[in-house]
N, C-alpha and C. Protein backbone atom coordinates (compact mmCIF):
# COMPACT_ATOMS: atom_id res chain seq x y z
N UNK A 1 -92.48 -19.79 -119.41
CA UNK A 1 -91.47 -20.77 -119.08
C UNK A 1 -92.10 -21.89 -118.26
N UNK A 2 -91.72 -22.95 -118.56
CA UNK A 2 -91.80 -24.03 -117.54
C UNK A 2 -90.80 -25.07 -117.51
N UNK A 3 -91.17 -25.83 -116.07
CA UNK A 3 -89.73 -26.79 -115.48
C UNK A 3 -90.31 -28.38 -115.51
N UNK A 4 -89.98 -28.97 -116.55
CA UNK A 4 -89.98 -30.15 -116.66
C UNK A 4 -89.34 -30.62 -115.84
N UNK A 5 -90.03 -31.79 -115.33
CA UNK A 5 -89.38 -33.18 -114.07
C UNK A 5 -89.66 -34.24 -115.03
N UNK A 6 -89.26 -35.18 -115.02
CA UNK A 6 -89.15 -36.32 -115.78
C UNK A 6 -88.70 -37.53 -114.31
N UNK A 7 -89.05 -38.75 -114.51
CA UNK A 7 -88.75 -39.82 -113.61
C UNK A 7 -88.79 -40.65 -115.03
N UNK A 8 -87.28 -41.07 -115.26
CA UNK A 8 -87.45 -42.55 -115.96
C UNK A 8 -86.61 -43.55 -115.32
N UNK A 9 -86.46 -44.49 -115.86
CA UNK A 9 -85.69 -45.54 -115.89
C UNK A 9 -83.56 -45.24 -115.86
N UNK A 10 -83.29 -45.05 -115.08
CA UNK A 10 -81.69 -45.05 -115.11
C UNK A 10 -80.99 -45.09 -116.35
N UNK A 11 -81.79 -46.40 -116.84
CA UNK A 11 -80.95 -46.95 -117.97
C UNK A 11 -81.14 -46.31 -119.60
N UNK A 12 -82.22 -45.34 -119.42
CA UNK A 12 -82.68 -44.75 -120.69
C UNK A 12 -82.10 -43.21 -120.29
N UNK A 13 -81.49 -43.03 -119.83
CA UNK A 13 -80.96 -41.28 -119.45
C UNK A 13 -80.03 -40.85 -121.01
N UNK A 14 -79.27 -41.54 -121.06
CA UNK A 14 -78.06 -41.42 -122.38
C UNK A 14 -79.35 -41.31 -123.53
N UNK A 15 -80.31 -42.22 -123.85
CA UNK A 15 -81.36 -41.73 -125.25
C UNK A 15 -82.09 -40.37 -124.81
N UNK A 16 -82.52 -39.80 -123.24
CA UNK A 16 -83.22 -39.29 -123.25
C UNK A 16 -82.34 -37.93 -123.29
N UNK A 17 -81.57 -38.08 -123.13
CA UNK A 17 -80.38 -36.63 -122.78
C UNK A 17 -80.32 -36.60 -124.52
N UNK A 18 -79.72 -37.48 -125.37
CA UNK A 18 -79.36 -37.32 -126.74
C UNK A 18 -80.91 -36.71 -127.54
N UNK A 19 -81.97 -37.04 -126.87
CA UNK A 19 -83.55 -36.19 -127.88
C UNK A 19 -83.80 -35.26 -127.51
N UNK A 20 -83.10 -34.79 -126.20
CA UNK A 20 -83.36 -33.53 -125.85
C UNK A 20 -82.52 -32.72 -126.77
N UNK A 21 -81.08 -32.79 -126.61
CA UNK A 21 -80.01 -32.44 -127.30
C UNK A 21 -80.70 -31.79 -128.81
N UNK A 22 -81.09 -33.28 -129.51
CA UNK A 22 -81.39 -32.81 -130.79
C UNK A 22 -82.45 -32.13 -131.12
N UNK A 23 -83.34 -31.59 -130.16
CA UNK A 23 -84.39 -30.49 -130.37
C UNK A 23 -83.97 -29.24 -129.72
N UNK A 24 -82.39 -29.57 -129.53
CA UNK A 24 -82.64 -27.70 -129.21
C UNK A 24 -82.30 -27.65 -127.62
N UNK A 25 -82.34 -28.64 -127.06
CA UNK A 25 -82.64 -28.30 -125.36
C UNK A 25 -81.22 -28.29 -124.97
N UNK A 26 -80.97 -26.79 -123.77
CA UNK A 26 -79.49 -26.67 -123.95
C UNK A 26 -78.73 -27.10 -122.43
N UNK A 27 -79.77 -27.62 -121.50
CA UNK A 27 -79.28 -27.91 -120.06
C UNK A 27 -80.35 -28.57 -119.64
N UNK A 28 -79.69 -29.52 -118.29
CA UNK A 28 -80.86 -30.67 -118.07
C UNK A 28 -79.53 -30.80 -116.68
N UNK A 29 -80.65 -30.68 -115.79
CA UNK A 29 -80.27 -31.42 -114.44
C UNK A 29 -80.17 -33.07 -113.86
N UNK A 30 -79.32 -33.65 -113.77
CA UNK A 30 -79.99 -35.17 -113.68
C UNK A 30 -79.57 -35.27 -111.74
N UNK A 31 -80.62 -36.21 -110.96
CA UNK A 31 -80.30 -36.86 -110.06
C UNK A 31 -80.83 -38.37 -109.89
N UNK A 32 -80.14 -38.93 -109.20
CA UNK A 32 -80.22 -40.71 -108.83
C UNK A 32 -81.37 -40.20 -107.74
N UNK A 33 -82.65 -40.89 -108.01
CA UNK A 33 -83.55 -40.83 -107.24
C UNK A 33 -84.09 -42.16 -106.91
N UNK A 34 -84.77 -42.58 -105.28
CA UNK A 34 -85.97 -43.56 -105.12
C UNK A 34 -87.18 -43.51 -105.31
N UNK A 35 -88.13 -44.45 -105.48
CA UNK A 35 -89.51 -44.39 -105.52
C UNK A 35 -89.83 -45.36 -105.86
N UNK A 36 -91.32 -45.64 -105.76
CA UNK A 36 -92.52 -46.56 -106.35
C UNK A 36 -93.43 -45.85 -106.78
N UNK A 37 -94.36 -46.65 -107.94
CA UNK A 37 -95.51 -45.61 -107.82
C UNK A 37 -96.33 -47.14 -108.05
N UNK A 38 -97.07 -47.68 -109.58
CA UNK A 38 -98.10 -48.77 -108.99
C UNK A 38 -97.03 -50.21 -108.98
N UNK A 39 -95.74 -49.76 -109.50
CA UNK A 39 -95.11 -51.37 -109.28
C UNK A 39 -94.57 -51.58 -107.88
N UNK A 40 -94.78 -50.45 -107.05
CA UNK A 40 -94.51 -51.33 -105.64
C UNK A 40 -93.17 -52.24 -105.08
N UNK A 41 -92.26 -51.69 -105.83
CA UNK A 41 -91.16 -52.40 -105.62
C UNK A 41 -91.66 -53.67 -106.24
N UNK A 42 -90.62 -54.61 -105.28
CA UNK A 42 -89.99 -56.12 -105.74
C UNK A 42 -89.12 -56.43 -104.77
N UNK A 43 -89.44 -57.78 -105.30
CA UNK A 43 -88.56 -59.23 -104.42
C UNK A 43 -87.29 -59.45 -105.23
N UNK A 44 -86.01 -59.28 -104.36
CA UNK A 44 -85.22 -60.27 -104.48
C UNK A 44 -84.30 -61.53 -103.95
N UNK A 45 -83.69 -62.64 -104.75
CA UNK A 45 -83.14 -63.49 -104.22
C UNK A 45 -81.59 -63.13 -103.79
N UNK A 46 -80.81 -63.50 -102.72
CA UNK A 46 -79.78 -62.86 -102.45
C UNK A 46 -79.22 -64.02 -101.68
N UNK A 47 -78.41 -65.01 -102.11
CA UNK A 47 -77.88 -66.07 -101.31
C UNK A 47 -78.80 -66.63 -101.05
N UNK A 48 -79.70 -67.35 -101.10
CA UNK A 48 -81.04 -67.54 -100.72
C UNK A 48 -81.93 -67.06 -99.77
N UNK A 49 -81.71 -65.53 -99.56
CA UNK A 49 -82.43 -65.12 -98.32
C UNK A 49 -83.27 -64.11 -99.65
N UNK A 50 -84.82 -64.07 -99.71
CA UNK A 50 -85.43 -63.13 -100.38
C UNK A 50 -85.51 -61.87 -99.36
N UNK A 51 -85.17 -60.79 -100.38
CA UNK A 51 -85.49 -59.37 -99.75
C UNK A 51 -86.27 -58.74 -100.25
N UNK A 52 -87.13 -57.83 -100.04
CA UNK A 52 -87.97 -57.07 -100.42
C UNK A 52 -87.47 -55.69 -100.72
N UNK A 53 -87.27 -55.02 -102.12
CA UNK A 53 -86.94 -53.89 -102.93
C UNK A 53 -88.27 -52.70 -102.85
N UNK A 54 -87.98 -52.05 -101.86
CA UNK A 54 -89.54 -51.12 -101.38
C UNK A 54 -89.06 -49.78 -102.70
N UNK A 55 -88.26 -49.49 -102.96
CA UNK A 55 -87.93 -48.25 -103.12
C UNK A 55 -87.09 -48.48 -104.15
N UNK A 56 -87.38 -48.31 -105.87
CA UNK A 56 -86.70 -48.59 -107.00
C UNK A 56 -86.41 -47.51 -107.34
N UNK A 57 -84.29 -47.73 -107.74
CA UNK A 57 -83.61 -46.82 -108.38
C UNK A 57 -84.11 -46.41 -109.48
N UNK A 58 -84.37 -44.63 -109.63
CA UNK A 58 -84.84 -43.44 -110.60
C UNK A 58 -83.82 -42.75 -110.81
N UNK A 59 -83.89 -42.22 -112.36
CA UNK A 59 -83.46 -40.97 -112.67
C UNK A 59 -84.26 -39.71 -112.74
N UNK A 60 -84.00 -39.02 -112.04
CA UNK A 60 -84.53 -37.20 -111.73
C UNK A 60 -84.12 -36.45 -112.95
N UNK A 61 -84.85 -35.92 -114.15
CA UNK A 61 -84.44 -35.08 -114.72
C UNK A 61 -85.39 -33.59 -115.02
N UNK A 62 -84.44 -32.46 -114.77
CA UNK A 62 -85.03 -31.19 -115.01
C UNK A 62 -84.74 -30.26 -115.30
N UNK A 63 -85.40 -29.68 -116.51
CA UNK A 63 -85.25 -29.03 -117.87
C UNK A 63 -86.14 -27.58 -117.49
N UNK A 64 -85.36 -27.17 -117.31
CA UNK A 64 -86.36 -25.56 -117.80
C UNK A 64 -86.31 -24.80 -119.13
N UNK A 65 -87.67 -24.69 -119.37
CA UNK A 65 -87.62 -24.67 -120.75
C UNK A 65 -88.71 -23.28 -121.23
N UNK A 66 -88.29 -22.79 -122.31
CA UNK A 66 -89.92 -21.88 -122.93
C UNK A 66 -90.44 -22.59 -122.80
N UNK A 67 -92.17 -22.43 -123.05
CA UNK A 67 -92.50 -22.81 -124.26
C UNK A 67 -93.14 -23.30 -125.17
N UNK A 68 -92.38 -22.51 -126.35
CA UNK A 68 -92.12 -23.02 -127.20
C UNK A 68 -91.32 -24.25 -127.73
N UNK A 69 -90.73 -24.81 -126.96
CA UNK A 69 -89.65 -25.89 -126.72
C UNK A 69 -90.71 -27.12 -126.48
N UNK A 70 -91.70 -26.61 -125.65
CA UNK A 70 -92.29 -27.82 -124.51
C UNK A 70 -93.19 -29.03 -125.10
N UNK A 71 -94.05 -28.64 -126.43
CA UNK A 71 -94.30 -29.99 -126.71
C UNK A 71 -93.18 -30.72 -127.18
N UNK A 72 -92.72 -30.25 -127.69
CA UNK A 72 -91.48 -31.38 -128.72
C UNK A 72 -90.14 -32.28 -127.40
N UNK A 73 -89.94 -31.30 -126.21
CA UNK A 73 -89.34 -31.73 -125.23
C UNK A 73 -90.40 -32.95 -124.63
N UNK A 74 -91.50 -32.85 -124.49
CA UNK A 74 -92.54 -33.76 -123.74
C UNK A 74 -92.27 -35.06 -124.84
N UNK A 75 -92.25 -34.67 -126.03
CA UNK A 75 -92.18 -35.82 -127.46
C UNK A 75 -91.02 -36.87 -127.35
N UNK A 76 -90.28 -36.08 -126.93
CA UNK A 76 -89.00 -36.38 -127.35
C UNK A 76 -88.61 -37.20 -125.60
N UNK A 77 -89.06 -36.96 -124.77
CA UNK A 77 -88.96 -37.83 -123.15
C UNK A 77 -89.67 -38.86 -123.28
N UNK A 78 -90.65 -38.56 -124.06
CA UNK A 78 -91.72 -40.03 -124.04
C UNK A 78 -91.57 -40.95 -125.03
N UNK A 79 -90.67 -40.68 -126.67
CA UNK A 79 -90.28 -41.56 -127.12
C UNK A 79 -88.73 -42.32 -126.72
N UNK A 80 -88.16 -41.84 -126.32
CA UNK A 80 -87.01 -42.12 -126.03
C UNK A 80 -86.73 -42.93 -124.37
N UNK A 81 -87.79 -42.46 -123.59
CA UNK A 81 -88.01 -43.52 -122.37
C UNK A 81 -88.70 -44.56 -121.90
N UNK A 82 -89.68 -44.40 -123.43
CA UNK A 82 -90.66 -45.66 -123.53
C UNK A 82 -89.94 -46.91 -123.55
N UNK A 83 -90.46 -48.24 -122.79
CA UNK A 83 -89.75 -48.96 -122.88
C UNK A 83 -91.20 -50.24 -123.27
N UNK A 84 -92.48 -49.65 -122.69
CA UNK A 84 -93.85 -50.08 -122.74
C UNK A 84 -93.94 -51.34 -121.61
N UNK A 85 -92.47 -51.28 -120.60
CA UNK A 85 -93.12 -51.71 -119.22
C UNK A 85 -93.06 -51.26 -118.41
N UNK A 86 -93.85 -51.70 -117.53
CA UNK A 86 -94.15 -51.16 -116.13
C UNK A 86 -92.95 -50.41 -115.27
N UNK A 87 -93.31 -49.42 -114.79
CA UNK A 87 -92.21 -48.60 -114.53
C UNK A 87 -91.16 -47.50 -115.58
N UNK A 88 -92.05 -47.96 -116.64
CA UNK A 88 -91.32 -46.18 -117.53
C UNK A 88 -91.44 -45.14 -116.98
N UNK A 89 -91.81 -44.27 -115.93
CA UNK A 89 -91.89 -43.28 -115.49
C UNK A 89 -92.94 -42.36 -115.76
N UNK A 90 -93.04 -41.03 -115.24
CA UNK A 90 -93.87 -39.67 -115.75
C UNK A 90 -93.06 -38.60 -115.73
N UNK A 91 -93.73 -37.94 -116.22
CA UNK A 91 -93.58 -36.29 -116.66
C UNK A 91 -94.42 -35.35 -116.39
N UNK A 92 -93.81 -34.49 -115.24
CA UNK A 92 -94.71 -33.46 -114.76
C UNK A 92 -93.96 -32.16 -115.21
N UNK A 93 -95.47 -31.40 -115.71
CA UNK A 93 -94.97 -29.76 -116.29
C UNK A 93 -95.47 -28.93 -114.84
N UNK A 94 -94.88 -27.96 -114.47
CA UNK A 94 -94.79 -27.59 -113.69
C UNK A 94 -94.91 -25.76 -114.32
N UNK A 95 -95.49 -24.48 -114.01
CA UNK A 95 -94.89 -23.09 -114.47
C UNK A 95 -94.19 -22.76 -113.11
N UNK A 96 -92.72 -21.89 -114.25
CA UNK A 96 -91.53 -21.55 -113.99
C UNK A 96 -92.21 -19.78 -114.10
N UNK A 97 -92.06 -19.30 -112.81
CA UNK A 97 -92.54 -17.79 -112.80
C UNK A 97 -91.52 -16.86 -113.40
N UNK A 98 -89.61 -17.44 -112.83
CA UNK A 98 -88.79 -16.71 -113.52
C UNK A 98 -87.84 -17.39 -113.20
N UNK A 99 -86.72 -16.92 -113.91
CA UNK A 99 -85.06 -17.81 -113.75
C UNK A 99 -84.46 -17.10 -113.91
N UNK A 100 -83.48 -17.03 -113.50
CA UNK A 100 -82.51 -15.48 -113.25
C UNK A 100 -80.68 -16.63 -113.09
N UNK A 101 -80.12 -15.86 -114.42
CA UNK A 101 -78.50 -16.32 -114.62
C UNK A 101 -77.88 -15.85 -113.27
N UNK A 102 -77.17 -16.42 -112.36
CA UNK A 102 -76.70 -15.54 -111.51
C UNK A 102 -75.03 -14.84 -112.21
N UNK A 103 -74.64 -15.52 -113.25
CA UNK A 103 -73.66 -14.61 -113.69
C UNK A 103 -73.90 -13.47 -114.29
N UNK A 104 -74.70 -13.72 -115.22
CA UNK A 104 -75.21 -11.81 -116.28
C UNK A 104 -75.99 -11.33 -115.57
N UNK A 105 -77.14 -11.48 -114.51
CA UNK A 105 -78.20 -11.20 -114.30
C UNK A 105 -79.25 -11.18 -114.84
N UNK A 106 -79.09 -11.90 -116.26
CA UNK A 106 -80.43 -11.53 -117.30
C UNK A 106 -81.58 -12.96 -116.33
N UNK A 107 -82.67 -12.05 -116.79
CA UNK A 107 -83.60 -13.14 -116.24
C UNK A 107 -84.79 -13.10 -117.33
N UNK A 108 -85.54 -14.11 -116.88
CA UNK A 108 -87.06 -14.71 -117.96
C UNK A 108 -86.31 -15.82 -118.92
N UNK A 109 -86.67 -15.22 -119.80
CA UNK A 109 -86.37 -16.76 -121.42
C UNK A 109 -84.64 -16.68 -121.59
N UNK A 110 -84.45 -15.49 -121.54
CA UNK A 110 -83.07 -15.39 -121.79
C UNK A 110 -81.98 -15.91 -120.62
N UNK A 111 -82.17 -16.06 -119.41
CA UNK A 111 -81.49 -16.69 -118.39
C UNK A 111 -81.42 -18.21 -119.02
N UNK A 112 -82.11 -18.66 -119.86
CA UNK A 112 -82.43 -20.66 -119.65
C UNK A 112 -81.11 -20.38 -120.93
């Protein structure tokens, strides 16, 4: 098993939730996250006073997955959040040791 993190763009969540969907993927965590990584924020104009944007609105998404699931999930985040500018995000695979349903108790592949 492993736990996909994904950081994209806000505005690509609805394509990236719908390619997950259609390969099979049956739950996905989302949170409103901050960050930079090499775009460094940005300037904006605001009444004419410029402000400086240190910390650009992200979407947090995370998928625990087999797998067997995991290239086609990695496929399917990177076509669907590509936008081919700066600031499309990454994808970190991470291993998931175990996951445990807290309603049945089943745990491993069968908990996801």
């Amino acid at each position: 098993m492993k736990l996909v993190t994904a950081i994209i763009k806000p505005f690509k969540l609805d394509e990236v939730r719908e390619a997950l969907s259609a390969i099979g993927v049956q739950g996905i965590t989302v949170s409103e996250v901050k960050g930079f990584g090499r775009q460094k924020g940005h300037t904006e104009l605001y009444r004419g006073t410029e402000y400086v944007i240190d910390f650009l609105p992200k979407t947090k998404i995370e998928i625990a997955i087999d797998e067997s699931l995991l290239d086609s999930a990695i496929e399917a985040i990177t076509q669907s959040a590509h936008s081919g500018k700066i600031g499309d995000g990454k994808i970190f695979i991470t291993p998931l040791d175990q996951a445990i349903r807290i309603r049945t108790g089943e745990s491993g592949p069968e908990a996801l």
